[in-house]
C-alpha atoms as a PDB file:
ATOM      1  CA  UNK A   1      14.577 -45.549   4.102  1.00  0.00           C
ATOM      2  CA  UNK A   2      13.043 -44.011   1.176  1.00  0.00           C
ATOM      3  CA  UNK A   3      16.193 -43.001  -1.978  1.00  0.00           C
ATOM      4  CA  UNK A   4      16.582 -39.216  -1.224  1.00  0.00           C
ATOM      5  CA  UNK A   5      18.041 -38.492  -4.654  1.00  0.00           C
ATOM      6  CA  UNK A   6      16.084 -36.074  -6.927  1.00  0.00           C
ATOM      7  CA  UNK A   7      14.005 -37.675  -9.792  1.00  0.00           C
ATOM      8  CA  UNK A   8      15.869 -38.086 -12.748  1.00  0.00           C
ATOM      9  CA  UNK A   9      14.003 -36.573 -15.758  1.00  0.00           C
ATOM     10  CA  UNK A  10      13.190 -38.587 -19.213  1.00  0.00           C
ATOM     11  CA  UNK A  11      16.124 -38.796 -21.771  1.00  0.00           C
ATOM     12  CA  UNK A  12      14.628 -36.421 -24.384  1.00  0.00           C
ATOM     13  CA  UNK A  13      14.124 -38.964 -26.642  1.00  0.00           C
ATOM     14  CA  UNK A  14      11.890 -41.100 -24.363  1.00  0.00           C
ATOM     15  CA  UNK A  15      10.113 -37.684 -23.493  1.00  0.00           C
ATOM     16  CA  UNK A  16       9.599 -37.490 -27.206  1.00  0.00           C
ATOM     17  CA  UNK A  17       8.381 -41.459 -27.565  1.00  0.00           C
ATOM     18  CA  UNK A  18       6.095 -40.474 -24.564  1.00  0.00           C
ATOM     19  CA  UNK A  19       5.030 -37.256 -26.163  1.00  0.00           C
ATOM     20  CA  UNK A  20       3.740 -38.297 -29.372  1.00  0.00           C
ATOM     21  CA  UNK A  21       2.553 -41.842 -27.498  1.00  0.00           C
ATOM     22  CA  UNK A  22      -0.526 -39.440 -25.686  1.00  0.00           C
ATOM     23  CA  UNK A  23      -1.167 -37.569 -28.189  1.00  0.00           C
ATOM     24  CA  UNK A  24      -1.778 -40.555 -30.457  1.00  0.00           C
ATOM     25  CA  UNK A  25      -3.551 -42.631 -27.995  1.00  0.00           C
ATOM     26  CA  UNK A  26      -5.828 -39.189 -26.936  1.00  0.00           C
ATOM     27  CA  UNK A  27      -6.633 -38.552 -30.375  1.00  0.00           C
ATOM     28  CA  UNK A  28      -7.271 -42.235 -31.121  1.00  0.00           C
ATOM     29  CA  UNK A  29      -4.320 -43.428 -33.267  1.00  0.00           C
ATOM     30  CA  UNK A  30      -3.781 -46.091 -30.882  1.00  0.00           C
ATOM     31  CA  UNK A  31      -6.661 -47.836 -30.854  1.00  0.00           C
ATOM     32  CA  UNK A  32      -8.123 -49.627 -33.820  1.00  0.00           C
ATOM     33  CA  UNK A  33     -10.034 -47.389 -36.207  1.00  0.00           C
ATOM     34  CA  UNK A  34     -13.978 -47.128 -36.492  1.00  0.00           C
ATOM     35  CA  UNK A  35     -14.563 -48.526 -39.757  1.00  0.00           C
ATOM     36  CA  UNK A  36     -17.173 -45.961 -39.977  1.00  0.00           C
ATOM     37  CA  UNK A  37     -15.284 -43.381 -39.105  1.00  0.00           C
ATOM     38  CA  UNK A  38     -14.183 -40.822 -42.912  1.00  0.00           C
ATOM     39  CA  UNK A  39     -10.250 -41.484 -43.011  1.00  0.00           C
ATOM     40  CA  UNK A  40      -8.150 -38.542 -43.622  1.00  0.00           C
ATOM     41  CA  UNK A  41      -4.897 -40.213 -44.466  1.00  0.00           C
ATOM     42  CA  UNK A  42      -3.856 -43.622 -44.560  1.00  0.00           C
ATOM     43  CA  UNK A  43       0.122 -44.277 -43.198  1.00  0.00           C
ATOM     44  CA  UNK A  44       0.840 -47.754 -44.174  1.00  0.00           C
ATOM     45  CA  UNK A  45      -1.666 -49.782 -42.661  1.00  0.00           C
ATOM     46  CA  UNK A  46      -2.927 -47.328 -39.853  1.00  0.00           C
ATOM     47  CA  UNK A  47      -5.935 -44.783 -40.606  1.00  0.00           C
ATOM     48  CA  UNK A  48      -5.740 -41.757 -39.555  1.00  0.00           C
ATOM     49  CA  UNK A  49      -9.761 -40.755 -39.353  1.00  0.00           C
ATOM     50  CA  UNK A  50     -11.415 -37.254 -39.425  1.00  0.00           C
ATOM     51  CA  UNK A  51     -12.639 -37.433 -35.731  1.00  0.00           C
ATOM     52  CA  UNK A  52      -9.065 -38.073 -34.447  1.00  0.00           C
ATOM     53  CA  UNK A  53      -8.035 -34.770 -36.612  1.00  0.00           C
ATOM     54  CA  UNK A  54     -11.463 -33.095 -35.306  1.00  0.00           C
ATOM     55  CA  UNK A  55     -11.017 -33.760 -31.775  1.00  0.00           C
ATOM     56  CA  UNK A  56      -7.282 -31.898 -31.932  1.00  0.00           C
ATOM     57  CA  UNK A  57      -8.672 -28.922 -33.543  1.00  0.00           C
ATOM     58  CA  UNK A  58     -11.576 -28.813 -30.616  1.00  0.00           C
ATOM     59  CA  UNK A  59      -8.526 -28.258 -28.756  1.00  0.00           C
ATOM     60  CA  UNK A  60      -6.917 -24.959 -30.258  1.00  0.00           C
ATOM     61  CA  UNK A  61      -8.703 -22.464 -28.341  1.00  0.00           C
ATOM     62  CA  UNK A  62      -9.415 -19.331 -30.178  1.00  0.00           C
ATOM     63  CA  UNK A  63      -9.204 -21.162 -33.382  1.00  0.00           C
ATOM     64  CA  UNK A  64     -10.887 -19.039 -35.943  1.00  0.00           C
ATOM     65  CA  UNK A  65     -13.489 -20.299 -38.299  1.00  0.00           C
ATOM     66  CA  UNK A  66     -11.293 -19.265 -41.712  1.00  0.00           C
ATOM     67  CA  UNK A  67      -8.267 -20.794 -40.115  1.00  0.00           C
ATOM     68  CA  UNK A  68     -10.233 -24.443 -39.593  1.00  0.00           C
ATOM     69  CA  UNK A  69      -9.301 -26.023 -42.783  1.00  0.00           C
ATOM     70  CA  UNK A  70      -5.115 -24.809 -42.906  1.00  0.00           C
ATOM     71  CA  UNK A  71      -5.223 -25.998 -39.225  1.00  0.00           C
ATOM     72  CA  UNK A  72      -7.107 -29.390 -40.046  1.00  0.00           C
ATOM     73  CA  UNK A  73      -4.246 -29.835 -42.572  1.00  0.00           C
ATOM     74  CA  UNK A  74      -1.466 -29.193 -40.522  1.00  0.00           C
ATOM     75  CA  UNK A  75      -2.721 -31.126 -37.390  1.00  0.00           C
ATOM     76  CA  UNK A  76      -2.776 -34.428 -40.190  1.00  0.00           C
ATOM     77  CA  UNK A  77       0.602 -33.624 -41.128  1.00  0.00           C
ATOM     78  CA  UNK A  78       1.557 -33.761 -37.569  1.00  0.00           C
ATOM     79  CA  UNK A  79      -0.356 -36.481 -37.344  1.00  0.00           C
ATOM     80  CA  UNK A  80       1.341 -38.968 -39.825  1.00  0.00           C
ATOM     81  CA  UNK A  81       5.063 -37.826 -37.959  1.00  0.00           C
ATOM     82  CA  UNK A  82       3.587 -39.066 -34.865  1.00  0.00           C
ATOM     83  CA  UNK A  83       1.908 -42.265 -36.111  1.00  0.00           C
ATOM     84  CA  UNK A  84       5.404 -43.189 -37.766  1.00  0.00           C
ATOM     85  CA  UNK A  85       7.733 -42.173 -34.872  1.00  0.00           C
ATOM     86  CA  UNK A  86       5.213 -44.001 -32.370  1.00  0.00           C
ATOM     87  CA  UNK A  87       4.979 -47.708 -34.472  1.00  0.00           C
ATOM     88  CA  UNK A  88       9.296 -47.017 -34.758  1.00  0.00           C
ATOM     89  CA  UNK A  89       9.339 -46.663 -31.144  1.00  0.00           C
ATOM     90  CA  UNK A  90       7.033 -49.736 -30.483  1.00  0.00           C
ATOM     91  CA  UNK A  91       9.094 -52.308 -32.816  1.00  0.00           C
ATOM     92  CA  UNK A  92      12.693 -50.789 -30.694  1.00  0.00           C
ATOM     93  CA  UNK A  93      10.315 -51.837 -27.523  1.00  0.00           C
ATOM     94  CA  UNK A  94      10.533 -47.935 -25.735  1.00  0.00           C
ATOM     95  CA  UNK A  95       7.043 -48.134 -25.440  1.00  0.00           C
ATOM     96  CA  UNK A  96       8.620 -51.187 -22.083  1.00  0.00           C
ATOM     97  CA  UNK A  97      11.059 -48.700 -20.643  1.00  0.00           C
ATOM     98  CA  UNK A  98      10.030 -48.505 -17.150  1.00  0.00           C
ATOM     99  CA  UNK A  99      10.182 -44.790 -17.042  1.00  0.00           C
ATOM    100  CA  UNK A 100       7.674 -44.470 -19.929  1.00  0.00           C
ATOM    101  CA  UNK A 101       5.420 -47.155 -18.469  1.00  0.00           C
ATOM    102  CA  UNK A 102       5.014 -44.984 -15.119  1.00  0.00           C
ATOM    103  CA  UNK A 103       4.934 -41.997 -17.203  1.00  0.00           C
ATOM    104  CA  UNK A 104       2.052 -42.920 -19.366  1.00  0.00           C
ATOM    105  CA  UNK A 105       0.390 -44.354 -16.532  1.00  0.00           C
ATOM    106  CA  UNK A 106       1.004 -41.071 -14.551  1.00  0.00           C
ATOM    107  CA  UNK A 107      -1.154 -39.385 -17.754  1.00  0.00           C
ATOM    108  CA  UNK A 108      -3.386 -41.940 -17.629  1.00  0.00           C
ATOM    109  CA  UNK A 109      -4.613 -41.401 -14.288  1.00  0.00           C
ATOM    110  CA  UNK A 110      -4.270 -37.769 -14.597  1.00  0.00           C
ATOM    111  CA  UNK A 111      -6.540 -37.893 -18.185  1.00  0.00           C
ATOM    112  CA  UNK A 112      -9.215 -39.723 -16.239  1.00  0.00           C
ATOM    113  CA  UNK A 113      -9.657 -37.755 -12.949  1.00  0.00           C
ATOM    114  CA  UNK A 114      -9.881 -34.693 -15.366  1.00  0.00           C
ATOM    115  CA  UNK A 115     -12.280 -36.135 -17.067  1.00  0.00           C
ATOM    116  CA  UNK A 116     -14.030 -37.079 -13.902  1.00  0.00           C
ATOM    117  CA  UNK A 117     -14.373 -33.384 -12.380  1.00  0.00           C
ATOM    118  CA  UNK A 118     -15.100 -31.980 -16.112  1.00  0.00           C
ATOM    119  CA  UNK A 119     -18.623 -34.766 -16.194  1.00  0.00           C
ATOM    120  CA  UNK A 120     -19.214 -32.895 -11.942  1.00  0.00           C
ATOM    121  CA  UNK A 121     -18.416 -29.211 -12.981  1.00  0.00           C
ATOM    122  CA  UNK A 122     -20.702 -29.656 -16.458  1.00  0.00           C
ATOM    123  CA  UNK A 123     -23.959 -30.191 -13.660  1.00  0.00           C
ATOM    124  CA  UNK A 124     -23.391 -26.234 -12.717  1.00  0.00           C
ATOM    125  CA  UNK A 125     -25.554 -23.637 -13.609  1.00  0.00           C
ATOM    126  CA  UNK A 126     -24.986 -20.484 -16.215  1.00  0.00           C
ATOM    127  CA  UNK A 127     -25.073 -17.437 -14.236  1.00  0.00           C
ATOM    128  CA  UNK A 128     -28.158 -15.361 -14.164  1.00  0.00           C
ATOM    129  CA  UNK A 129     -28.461 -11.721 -15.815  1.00  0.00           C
ATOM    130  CA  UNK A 130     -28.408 -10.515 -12.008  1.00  0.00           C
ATOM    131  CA  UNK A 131     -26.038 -12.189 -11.211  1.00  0.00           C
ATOM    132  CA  UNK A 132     -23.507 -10.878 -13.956  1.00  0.00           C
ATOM    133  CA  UNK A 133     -24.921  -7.088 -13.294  1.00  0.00           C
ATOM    134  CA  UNK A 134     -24.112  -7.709  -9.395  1.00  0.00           C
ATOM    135  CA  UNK A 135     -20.577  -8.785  -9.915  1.00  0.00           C
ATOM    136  CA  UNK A 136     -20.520  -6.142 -12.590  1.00  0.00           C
ATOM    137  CA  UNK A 137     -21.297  -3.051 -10.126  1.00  0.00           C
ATOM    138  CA  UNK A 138     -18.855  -4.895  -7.632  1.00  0.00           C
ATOM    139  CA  UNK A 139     -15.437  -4.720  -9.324  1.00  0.00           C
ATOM    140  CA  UNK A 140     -15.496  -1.762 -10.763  1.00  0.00           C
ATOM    141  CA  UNK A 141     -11.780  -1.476 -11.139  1.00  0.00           C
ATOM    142  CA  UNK A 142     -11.976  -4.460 -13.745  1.00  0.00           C
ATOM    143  CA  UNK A 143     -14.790  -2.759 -15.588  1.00  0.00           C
ATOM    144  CA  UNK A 144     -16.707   0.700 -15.353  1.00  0.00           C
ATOM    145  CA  UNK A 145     -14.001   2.235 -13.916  1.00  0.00           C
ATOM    146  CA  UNK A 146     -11.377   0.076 -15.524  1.00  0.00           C
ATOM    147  CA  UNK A 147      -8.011   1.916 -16.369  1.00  0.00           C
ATOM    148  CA  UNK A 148      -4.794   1.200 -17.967  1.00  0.00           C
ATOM    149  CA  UNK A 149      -1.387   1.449 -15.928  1.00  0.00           C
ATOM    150  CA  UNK A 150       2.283   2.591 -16.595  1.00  0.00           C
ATOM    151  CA  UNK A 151       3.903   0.838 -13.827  1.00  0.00           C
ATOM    152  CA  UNK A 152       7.624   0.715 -12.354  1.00  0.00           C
ATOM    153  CA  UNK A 153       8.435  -2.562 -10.665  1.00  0.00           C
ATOM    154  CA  UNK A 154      10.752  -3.236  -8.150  1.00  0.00           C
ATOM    155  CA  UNK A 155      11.599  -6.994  -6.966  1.00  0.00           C
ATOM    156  CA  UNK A 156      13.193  -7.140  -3.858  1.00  0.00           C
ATOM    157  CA  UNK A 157      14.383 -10.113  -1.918  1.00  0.00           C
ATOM    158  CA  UNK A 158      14.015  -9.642   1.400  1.00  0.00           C
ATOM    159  CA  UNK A 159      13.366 -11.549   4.649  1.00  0.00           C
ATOM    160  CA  UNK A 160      10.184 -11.348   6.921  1.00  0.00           C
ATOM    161  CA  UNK A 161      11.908  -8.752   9.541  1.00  0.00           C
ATOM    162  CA  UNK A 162      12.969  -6.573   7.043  1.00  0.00           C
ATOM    163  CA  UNK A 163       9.761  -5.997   5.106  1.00  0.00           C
ATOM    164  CA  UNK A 164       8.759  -3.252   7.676  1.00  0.00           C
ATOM    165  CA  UNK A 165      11.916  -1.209   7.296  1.00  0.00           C
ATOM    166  CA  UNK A 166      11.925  -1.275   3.370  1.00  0.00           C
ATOM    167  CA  UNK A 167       7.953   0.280   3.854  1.00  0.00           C
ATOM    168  CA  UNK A 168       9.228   2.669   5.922  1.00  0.00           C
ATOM    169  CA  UNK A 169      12.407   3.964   3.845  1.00  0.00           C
ATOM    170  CA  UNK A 170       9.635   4.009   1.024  1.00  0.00           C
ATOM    171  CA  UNK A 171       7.429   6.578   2.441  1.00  0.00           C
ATOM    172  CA  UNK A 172      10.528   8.076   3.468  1.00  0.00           C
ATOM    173  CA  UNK A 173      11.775   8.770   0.112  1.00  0.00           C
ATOM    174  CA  UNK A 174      12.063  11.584  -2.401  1.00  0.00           C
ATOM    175  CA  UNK A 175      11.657   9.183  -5.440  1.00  0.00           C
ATOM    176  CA  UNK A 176      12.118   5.807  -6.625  1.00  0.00           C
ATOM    177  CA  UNK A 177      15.635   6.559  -7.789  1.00  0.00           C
ATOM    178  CA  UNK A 178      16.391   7.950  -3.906  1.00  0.00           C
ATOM    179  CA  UNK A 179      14.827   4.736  -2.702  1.00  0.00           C
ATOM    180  CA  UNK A 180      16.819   2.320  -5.256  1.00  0.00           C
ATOM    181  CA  UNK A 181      20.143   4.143  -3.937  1.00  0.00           C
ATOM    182  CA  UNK A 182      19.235   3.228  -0.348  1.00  0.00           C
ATOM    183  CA  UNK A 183      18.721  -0.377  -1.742  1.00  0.00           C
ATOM    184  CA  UNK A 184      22.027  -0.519  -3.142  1.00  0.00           C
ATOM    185  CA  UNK A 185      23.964   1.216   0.230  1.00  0.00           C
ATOM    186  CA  UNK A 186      22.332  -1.477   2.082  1.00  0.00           C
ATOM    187  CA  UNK A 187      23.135  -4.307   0.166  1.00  0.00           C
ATOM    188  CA  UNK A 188      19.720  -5.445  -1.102  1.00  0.00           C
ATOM    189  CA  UNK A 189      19.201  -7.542  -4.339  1.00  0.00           C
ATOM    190  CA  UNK A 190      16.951  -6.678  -6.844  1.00  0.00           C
ATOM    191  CA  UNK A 191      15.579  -6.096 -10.435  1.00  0.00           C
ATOM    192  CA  UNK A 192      13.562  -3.437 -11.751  1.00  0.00           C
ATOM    193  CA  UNK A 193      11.520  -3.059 -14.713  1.00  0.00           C
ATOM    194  CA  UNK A 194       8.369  -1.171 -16.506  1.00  0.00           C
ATOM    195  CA  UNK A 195       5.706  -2.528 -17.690  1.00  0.00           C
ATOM    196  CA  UNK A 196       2.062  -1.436 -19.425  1.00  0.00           C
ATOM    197  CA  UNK A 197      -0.724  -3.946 -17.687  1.00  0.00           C
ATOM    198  CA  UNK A 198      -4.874  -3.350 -18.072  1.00  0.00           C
ATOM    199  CA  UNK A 199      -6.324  -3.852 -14.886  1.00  0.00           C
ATOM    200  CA  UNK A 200      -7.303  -7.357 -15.886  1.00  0.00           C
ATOM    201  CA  UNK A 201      -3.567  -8.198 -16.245  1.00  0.00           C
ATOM    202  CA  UNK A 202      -2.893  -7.441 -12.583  1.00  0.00           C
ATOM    203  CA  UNK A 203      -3.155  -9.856  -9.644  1.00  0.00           C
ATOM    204  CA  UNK A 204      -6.594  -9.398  -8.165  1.00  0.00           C
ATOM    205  CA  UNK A 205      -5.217  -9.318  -4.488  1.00  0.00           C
ATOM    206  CA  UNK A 206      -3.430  -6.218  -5.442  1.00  0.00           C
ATOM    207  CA  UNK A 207      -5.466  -4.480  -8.119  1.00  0.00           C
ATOM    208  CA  UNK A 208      -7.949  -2.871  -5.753  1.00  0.00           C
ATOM    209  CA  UNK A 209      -5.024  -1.020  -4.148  1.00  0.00           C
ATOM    210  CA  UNK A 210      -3.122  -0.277  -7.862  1.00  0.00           C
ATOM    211  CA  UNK A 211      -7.048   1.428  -8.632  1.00  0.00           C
ATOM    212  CA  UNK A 212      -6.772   3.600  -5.826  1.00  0.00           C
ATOM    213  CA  UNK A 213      -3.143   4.900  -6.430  1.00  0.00           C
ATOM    214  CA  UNK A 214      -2.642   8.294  -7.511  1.00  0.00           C
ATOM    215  CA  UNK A 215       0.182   8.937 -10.579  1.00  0.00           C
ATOM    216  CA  UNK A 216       3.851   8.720  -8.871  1.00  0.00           C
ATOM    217  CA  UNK A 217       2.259   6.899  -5.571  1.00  0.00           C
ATOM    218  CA  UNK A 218       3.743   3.524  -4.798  1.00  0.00           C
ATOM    219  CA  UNK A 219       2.559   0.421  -2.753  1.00  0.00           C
ATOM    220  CA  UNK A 220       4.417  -2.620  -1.066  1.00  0.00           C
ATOM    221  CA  UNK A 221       3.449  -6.198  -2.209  1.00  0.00           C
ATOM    222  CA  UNK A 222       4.430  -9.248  -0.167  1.00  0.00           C
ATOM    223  CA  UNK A 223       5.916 -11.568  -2.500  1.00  0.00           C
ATOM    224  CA  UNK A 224       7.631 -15.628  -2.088  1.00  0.00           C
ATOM    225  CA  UNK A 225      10.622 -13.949  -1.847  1.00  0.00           C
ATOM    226  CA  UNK A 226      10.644 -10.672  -0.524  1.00  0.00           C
ATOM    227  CA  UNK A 227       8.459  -8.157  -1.423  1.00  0.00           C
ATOM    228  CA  UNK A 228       7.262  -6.545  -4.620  1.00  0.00           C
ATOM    229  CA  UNK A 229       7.083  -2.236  -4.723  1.00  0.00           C
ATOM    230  CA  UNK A 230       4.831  -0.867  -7.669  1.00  0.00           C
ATOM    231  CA  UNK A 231       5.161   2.742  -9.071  1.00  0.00           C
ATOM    232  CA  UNK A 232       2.297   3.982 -11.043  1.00  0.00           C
ATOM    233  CA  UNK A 233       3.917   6.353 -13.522  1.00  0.00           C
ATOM    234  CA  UNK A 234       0.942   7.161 -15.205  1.00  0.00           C
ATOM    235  CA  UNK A 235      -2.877   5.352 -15.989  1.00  0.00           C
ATOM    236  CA  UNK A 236      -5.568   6.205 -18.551  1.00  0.00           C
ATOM    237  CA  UNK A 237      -9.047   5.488 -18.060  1.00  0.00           C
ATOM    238  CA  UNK A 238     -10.498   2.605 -20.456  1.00  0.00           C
ATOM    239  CA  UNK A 239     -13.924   1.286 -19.150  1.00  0.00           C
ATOM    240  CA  UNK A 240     -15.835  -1.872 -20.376  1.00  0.00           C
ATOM    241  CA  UNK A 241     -19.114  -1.713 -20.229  1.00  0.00           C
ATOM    242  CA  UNK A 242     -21.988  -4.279 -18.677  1.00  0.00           C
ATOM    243  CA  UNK A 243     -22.731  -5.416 -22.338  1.00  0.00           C
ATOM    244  CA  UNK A 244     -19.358  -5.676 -23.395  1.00  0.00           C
ATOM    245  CA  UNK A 245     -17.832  -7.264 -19.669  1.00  0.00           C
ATOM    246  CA  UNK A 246     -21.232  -9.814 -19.865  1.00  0.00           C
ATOM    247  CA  UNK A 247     -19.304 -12.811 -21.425  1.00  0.00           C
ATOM    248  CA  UNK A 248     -16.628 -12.760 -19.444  1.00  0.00           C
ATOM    249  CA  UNK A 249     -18.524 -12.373 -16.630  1.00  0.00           C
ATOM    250  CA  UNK A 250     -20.596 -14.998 -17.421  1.00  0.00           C
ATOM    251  CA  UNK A 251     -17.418 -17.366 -17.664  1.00  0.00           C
ATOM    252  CA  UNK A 252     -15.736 -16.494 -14.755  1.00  0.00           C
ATOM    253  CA  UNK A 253     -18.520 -16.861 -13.023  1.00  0.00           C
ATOM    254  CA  UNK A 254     -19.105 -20.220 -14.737  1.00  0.00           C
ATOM    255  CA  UNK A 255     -15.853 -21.632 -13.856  1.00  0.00           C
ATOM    256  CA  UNK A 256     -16.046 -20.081 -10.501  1.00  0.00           C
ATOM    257  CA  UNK A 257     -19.102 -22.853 -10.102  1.00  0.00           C
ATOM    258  CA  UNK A 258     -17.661 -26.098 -11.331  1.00  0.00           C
ATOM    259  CA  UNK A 259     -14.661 -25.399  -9.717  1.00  0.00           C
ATOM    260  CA  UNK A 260     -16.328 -25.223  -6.564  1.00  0.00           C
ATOM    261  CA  UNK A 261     -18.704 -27.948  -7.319  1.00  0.00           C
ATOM    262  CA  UNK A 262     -15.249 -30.205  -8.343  1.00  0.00           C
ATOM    263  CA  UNK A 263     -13.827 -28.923  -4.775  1.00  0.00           C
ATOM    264  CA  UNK A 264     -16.912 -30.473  -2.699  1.00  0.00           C
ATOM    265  CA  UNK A 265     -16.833 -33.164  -4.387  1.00  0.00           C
ATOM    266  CA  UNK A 266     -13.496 -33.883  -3.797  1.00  0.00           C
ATOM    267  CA  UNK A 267     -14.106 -33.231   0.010  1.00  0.00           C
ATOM    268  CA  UNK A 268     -16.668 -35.201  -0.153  1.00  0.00           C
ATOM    269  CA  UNK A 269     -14.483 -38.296  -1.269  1.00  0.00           C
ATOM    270  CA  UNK A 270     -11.645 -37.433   1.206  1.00  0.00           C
ATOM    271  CA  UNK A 271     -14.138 -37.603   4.110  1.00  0.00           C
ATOM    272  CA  UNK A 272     -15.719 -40.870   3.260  1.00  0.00           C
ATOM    273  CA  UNK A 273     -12.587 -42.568   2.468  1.00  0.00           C
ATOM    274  CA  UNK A 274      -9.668 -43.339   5.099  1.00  0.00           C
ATOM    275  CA  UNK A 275      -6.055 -41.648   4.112  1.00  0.00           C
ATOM    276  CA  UNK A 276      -3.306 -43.258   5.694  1.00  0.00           C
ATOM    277  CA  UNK A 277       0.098 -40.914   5.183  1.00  0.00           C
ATOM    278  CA  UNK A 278       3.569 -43.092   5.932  1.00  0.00           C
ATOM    279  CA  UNK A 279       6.780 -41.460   6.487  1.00  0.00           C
ATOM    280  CA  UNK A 280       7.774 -37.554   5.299  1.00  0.00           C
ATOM    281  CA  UNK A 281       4.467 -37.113   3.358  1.00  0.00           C
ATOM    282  CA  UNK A 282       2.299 -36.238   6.310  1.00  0.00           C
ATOM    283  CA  UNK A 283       0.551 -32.637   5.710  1.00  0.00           C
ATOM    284  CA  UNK A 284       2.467 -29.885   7.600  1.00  0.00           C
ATOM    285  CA  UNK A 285       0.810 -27.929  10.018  1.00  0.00           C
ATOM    286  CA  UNK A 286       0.023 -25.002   8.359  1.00  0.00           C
ATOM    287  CA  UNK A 287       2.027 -21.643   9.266  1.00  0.00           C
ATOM    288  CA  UNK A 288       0.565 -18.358   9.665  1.00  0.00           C
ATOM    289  CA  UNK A 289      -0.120 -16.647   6.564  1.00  0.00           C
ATOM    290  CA  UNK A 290       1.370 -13.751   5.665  1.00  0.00           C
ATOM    291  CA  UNK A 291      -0.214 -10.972   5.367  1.00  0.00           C
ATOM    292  CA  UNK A 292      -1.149 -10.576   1.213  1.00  0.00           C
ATOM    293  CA  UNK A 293      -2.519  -7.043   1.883  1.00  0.00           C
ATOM    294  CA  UNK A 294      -0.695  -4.713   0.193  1.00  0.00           C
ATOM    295  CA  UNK A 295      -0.749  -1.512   1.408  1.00  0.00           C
ATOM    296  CA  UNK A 296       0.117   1.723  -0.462  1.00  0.00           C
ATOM    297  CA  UNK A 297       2.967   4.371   0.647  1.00  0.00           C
ATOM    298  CA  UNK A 298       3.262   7.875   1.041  1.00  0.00           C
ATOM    299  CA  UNK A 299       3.797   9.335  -2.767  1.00  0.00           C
ATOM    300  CA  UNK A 300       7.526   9.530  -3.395  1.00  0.00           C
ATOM    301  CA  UNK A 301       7.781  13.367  -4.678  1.00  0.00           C
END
């Protein structure tokens, strides 16, 4: 019988040891220096080389251009705290705690595969100009038609059975303030808030329905834990034209392909290889979904 107790999580200090051991490895402080490679700062007898410090900036997205040197500095700094907290954890031996072993090994494997689906998804295809103008005239909601919305939020837990009968007292009420009333008389928990979201900011399985709300409508969402109501309070209109949506388009659409190229591929694997599963870790049988739809409610007046 498999131990049923929940996995303990790594001291913070080993967390720290493990931390600073990936970056340092990633970057290339573990592993002996190129002697070709331009140092940027020596720490006792370990180089710390421009590459290393050039393949952490790579990885500050949205790094500006003016910003490139002050960050290049900084990352060396960081750098030199790591190298000399990493070689102190190596001589007090953390580097054999068991729990760091599997950890690092855990990144290891997780590094790897990464890098494995990034070298299948790179073989896809930029978009074409048609394509980015089809899924352009497609969603207009994200783009020509693309608005801003003043929204009141309502999280509600609730079981499956009672979803129907919080729709109904929905349409069925005045406001949102006569419908939070009947919450309370009935014993349901829940938060509320407001919030200001473009109509990129909203899920995409509900934005289509937010677009076609009118100012004080409101719509039910199904959500993990009960469902989700949505007041629009108010929206302005804020459009983004082809030229301007074109990057991001081009992207998303991008991504869309090497994900889906990474996915076959993966299926691919599964199918050709034999998967044995032993004990509790069998694959459910999948339950009926629930119904994502959301579907909008009679304007509370």
């Amino acid at each position: 019988m498999l131990p049923t107790r929940p996995a303990q999580a790594l001291p913070p200090v080993l967390a720290l040891v493990l931390t600073l051991a990936l970056t340092l490895v990633l970057a290339g402080c573990g592993d002996k220096p190129d002697a070709n490679a331009p140092p940027a700062a020596r720490v006792g007898k370990d180089v710390i080389t421009v590459p290393q410090v050039d393949f952490l900036l790579q990885q500050q997205r949205g790094l500006r251009p003016e910003q490139a040197a002050a960050a290049g500095r900084q990352i060396v700094q960081n750098l030199i705290d790591q190298d000399l907290a990493l070689r102190q954890a190596e001589a007090d031996k953390l580097d054999r705690d068991p729990r760091v072993v599997q950890a690092l090994e855990a990144a290891r494997r997780d590094v790897l595969a990464r890098a494995y689906l990034e070298k299948i998804g790179a073989a896809a295809p930029q978009p074409t100009a048609a394509e980015v103008s089809q899924y352009y005239a497609a969603h207009p909601a994200l783009f020509s038609a693309r608005r801003i919305y003043s929204l009141q939020e309502l999280a509600i837990e609730a079981r499956p059975d009672q979803v129907a009968s919080l729709r109904a007292q929905l349409s069925q009420s005045k406001n949102l303030n006569d419908f939070v009333d009947w919450l309370k008389a009935n014993d349901y928990r829940f938060q509320g808030g407001q919030a200001v979201r473009a109509a990129e900011q909203l899920p995409p399985a509900s934005l289509d329905a937010v677009s076609r709300l009118s100012d004080g409508q409101a719509m039910v969402v199904q959500a993990p834990s009960g469902v989700q109501v949505l007041m629009l309070a108010g929206s302005r209109s804020q459009p983004v034209t082809e030229d301007q949506a074109r990057p991001v388009i081009q992207q998303f659409l991008l991504n869309e392909r090497r994900r889906k190229l990474a996915e076959d591929k993966l299926q691919a694997l599964r199918a050709a290889t034999t998967i044995a599963y032993f004990g509790p870790y069998a694959p459910q049988a999948a339950a009926p979904a629930a119904s994502a739809s959301a579907a909008a409610s009679a304007p509370p007046k």
